[in-house]
Protein backbone atom coordinates (compact mmCIF):
# COMPACT_ATOMS: atom_id res chain seq x y z
CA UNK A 1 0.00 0.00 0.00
CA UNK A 2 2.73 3.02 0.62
CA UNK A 3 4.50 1.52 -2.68
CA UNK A 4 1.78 2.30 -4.32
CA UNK A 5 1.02 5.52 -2.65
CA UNK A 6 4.42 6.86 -2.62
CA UNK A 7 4.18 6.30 -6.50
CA UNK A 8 0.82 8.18 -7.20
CA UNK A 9 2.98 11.06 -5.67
CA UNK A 10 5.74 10.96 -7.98
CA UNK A 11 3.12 9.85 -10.97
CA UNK A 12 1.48 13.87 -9.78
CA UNK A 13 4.34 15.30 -9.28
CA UNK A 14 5.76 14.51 -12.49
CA UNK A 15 2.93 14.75 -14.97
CA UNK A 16 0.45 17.33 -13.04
CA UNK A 17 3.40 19.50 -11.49
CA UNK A 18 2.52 19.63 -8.17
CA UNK A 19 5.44 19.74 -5.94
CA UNK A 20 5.77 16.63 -3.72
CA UNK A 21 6.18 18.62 -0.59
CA UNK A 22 2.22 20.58 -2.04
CA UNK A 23 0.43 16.82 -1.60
CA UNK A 24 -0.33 16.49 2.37
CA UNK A 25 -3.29 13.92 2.33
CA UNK A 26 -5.18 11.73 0.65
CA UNK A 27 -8.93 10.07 0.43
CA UNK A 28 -9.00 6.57 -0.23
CA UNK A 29 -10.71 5.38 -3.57
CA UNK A 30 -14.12 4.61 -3.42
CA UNK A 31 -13.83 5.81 0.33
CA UNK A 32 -12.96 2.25 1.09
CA UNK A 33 -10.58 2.75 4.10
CA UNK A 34 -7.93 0.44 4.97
CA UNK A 35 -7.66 0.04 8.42
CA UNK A 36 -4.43 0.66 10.55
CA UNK A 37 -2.26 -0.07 7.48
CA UNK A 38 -3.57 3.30 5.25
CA UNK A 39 -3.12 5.40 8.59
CA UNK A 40 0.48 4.16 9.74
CA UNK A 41 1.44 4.56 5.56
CA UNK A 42 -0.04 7.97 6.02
CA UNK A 43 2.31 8.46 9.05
CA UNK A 44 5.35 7.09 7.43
CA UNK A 45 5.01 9.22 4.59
CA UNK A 46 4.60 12.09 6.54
CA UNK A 47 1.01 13.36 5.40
CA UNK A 48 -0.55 15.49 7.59
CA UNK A 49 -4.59 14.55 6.98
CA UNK A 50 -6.74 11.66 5.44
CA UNK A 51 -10.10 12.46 4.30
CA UNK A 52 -11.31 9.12 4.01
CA UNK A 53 -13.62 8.29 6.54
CA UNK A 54 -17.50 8.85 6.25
CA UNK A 55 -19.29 10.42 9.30
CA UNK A 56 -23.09 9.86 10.01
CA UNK A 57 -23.72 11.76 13.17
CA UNK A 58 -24.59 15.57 11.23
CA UNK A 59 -26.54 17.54 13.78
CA UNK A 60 -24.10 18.98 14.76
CA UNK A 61 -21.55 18.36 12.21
CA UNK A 62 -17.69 17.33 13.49
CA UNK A 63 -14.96 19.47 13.21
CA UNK A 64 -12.23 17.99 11.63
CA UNK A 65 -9.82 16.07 14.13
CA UNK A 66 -6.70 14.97 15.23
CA UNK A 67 -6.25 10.69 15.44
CA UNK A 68 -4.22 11.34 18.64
CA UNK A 69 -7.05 9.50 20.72
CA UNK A 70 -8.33 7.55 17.57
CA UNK A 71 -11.48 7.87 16.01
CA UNK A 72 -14.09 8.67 18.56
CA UNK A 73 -17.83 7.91 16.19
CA UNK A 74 -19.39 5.00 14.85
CA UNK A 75 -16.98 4.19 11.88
CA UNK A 76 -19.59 3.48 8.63
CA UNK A 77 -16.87 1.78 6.74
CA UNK A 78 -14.49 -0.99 7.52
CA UNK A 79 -11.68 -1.95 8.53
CA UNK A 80 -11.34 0.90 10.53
CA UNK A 81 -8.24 2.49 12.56
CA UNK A 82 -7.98 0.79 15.79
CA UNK A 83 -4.68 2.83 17.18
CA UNK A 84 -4.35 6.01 17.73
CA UNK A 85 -2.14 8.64 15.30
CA UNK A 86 -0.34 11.61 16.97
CA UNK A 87 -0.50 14.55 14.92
CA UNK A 88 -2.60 12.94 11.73
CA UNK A 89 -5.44 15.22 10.80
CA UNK A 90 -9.33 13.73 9.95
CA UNK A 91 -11.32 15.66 7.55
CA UNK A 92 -14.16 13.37 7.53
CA UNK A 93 -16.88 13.16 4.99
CA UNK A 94 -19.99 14.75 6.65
CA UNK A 95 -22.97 12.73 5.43
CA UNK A 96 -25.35 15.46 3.66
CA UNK A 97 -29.52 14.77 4.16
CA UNK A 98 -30.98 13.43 0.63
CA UNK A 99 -33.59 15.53 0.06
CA UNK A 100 -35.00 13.48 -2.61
CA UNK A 101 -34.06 9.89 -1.19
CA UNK A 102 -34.49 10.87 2.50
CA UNK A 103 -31.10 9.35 3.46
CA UNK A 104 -28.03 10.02 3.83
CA UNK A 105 -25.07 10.65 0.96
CA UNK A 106 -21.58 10.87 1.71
CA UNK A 107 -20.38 13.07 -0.59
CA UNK A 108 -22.37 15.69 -3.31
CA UNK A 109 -22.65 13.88 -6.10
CA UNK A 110 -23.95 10.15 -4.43
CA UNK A 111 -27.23 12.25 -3.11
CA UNK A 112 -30.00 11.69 -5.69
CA UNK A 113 -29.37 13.77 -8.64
CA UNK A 114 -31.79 17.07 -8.56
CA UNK A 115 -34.29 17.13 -11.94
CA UNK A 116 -33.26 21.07 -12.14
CA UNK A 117 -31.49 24.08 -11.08
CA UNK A 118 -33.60 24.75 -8.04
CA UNK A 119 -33.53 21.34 -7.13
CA UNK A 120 -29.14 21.39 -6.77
CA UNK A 121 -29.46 25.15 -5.14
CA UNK A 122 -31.95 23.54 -2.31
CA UNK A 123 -29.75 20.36 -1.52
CA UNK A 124 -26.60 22.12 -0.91
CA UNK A 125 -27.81 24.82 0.79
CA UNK A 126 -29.91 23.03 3.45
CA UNK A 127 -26.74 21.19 4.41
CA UNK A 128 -25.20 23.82 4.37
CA UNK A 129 -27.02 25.53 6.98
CA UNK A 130 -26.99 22.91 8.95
CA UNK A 131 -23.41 23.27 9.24
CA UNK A 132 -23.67 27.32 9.20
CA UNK A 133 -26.75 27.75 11.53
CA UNK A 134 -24.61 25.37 14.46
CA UNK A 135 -21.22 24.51 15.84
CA UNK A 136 -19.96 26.18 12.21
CA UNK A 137 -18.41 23.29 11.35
CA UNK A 138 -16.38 23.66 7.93
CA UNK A 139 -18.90 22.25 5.33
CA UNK A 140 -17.11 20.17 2.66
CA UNK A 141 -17.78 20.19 -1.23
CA UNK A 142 -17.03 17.22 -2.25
CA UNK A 143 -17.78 16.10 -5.84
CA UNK A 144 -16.51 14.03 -8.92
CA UNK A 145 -15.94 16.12 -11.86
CA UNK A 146 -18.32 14.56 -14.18
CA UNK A 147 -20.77 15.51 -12.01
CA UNK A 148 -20.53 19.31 -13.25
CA UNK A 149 -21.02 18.00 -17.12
CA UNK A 150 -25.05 18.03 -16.15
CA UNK A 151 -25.82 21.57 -17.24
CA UNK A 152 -28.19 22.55 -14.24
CA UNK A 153 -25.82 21.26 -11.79
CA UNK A 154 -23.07 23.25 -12.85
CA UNK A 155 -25.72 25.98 -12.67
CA UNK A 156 -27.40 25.36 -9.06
CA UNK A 157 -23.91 24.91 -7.52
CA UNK A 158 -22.87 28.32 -8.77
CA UNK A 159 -25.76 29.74 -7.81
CA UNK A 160 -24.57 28.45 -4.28
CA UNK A 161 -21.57 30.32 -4.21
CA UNK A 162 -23.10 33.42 -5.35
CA UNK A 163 -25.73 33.17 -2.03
CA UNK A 164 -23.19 32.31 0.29
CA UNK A 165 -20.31 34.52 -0.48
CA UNK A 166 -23.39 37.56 0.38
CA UNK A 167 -22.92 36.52 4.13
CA UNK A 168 -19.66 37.94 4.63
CA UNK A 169 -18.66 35.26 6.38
CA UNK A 170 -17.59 32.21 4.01
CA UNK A 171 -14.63 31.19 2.77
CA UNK A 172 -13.75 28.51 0.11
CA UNK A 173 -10.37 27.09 1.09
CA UNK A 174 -8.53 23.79 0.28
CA UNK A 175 -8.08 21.27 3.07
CA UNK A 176 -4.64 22.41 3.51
CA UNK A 177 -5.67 26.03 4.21
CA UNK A 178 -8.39 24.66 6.80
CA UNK A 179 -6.01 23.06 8.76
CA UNK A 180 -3.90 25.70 8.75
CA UNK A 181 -6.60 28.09 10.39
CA UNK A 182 -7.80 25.28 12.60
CA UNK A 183 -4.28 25.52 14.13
CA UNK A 184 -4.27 28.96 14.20
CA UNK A 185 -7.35 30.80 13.84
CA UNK A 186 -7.63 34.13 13.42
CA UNK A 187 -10.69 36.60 13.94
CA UNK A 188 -12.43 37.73 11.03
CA UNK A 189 -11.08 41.02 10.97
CA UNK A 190 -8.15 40.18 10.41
CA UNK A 191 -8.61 37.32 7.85
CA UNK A 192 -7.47 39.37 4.77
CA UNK A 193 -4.14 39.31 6.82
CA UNK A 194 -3.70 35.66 7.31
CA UNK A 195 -0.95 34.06 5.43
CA UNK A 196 -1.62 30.60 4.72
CA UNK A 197 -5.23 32.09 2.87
CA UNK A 198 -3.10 34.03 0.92
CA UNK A 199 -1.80 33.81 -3.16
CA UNK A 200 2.05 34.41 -3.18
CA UNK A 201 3.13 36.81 -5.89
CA UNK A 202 5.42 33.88 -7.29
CA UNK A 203 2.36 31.23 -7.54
CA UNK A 204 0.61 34.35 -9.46
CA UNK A 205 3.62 34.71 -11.92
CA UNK A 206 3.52 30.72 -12.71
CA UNK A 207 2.88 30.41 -16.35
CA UNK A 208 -0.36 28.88 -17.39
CA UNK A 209 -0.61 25.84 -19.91
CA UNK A 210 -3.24 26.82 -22.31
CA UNK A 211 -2.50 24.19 -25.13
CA UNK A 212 -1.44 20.37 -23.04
CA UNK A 213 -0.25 17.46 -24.92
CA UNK A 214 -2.70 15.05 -25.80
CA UNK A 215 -0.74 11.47 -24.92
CA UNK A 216 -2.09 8.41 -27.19
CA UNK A 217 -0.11 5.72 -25.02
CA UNK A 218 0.28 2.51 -24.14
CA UNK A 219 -1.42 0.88 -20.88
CA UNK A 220 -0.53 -2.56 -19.71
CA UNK A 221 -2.31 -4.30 -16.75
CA UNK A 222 -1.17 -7.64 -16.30
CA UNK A 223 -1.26 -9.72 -19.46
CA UNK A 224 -3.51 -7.22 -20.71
CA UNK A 225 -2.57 -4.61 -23.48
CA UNK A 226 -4.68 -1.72 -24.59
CA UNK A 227 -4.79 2.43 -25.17
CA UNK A 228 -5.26 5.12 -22.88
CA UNK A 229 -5.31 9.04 -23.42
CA UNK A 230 -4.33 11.85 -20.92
CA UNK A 231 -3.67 15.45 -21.07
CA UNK A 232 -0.43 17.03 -19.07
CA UNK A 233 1.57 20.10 -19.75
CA UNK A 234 4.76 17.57 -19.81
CA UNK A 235 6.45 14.92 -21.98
CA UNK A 236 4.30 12.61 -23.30
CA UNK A 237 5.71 9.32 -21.84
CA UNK A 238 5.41 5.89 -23.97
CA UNK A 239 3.55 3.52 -21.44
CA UNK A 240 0.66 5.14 -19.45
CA UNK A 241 2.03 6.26 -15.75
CA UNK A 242 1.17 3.71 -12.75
CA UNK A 243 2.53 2.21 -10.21
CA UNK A 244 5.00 -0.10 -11.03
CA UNK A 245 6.61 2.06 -13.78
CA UNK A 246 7.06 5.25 -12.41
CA UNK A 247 10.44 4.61 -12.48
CA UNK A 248 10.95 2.91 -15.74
CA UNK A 249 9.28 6.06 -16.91
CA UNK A 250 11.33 8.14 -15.31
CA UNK A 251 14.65 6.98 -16.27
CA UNK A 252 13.28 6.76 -20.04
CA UNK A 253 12.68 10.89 -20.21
C-alpha cells in the first residue's frame, strides 16, 4: 500500500506539477478505508490529513480532528483504525440529508441527482445551513468532476456560491488552508491578513498551460494490453504512468 502511494505522488508530481512537498493527504478510492495499514502509511510518509472516513452523526456536524485519541464515532466503513495517530489530521466526509431519497449521501454527487437548477441550489444549501446555523463546522464540497457535465448542476452549484459569499462570512479554502486556520485561527477582521489564505506573488507569476499534450499511449495491466489518453503540460511518456513504472518512466525521459 505506501509503494503504491508513494508512486501516485511521484506519478502527480511529475505529470500534473505539483510539488511533492504541495500533496499532504489523501482520500481513499471509493472511500474504502484500509484500516491501521492506510493510517500508519499515512504516518510514514509524513502526510498530515486523510479524508477518508465517512461520518453519520450531522446535527451537529464534526470538526475535523486529530487521530491522537483515535477515532471517537461510529466508523460506517471498515476496517477501521484501531490505534491512535499523533499529529494525523481527519477531515471526515460529513454525510449530507438526501432531500430526494431521505437518506443520507456521503459526498455531493452520491445524493440523488436534482431534476433542475432549483432542485441542486436547495440540496446544498440546506446542508449547508446545517453546518452554518450550528457549531460552524467547515462544510465540505465534495464532488466528482463529471458531475458538473449536467448543465443545471453546474448551474445550481454556482448559484450556491453566489448566495453564500453575500454573508460575509464564508470562505472557500482547500483542506490544507483549513487546517492551517484550525491551528491557528484568526478573527475575522483580520482574515485578509492571514498568510496561509493568501496567493504568493510567485504562484501568481507561474505560467499557465493553455494548449497540453494530448498522450495516445500505451497501458498494460497484467497480461492485458490496450490504449489510454491523458492530457499534461509535460512529456508525453510511452507507457501510461502507474505504479510499477514510475520509475521505468522516469529513467526513459
Amino acid at each position: 500500500m505506501e509503494r503504491d502511494f508513494l508512486q501516485k505522488i511521484e506519478i502527480l508530481h511529475r505529470y500534473s506539477a505539483i510539488p511533492r512537498e504541495e500533496i499532504r493527504g489523501m482520500r481513499a478510492p471509493f472511500l474504502q478505508i484500509g484500516g491501521d495499514q492506510q493510517f500508519q502509511m499515512l504516518m510514514d510518509a509524513n502526510m498530515t490529513y486523510d479524508s477518508s472516513v465517512s461520518i453519520f452523526d450531522n446535527s451537529p456536524p464534526y470538526w475535523p480532528y486529530t487521530l491522537d485519541f483515535g477515532i471517537q464515532h461510529d466508523c460506517m466503513i471498515s476496517p477501521c483504525p484501531t490505534r491512535s495517530y499523533p499529529g494525523l489530521w481527519e477531515i471526515g466526509l460529513i454525510m449530507w440529508h438526501d432531500l430526494i431519497g431521505g437518506g443520507r449521501c456521503t459526498m455531493g454527487n452520491s445524493c440523488t441527482p436534482p431534476s433542475d437548477e432549483q432542485g441542486v441550489f436547495e440540496l446544498i444549501m440546506n446542508n449547508f445551513k446545517r453546518h452554518y446555523d450550528t457549531n460552524r463546522a467547515p462544510f465540505g464540497l465534495f464532488y466528482q468532476s463529471n458531475w458538473f457535465t449536467t448543465p443545471h448542476h453546474k448551474a445550481g452549484f454556482l448559484r450556491f456560491i453566489d448566495e453564500v459569499l453575500k454573508l460575509g462570512d464564508v470562505y472557500f479554502v482547500t483542506n490544507w488552508q483549513l487546517l492551517r486556520w484550525i491551528q491557528k485561527p484568526v478573527k475575522l477582521d483580520r482574515i485578509d491578513q492571514f498568510e496561509a489564505w493568501q496567493c504568493p506573488k510567485e504562484h501568481r507569476k507561474q505560467s499557465e498551460c493553455l494548449v497540453p499534450n494530448i498522450c495516445h499511449v500505451k497501458f498494460q495491466n497484467g497480461d492485458k494490453v490496450s490504449s489510454r489518453f491523458f492530457k499534461t503540460c509535460q512529456r508525453c511518456p510511452n507507457d501510461y504512468p502507474w505504479i510499477d513504472n514510475v520509475e521505468e518512466l522516469l529513467s526513459s525521459r
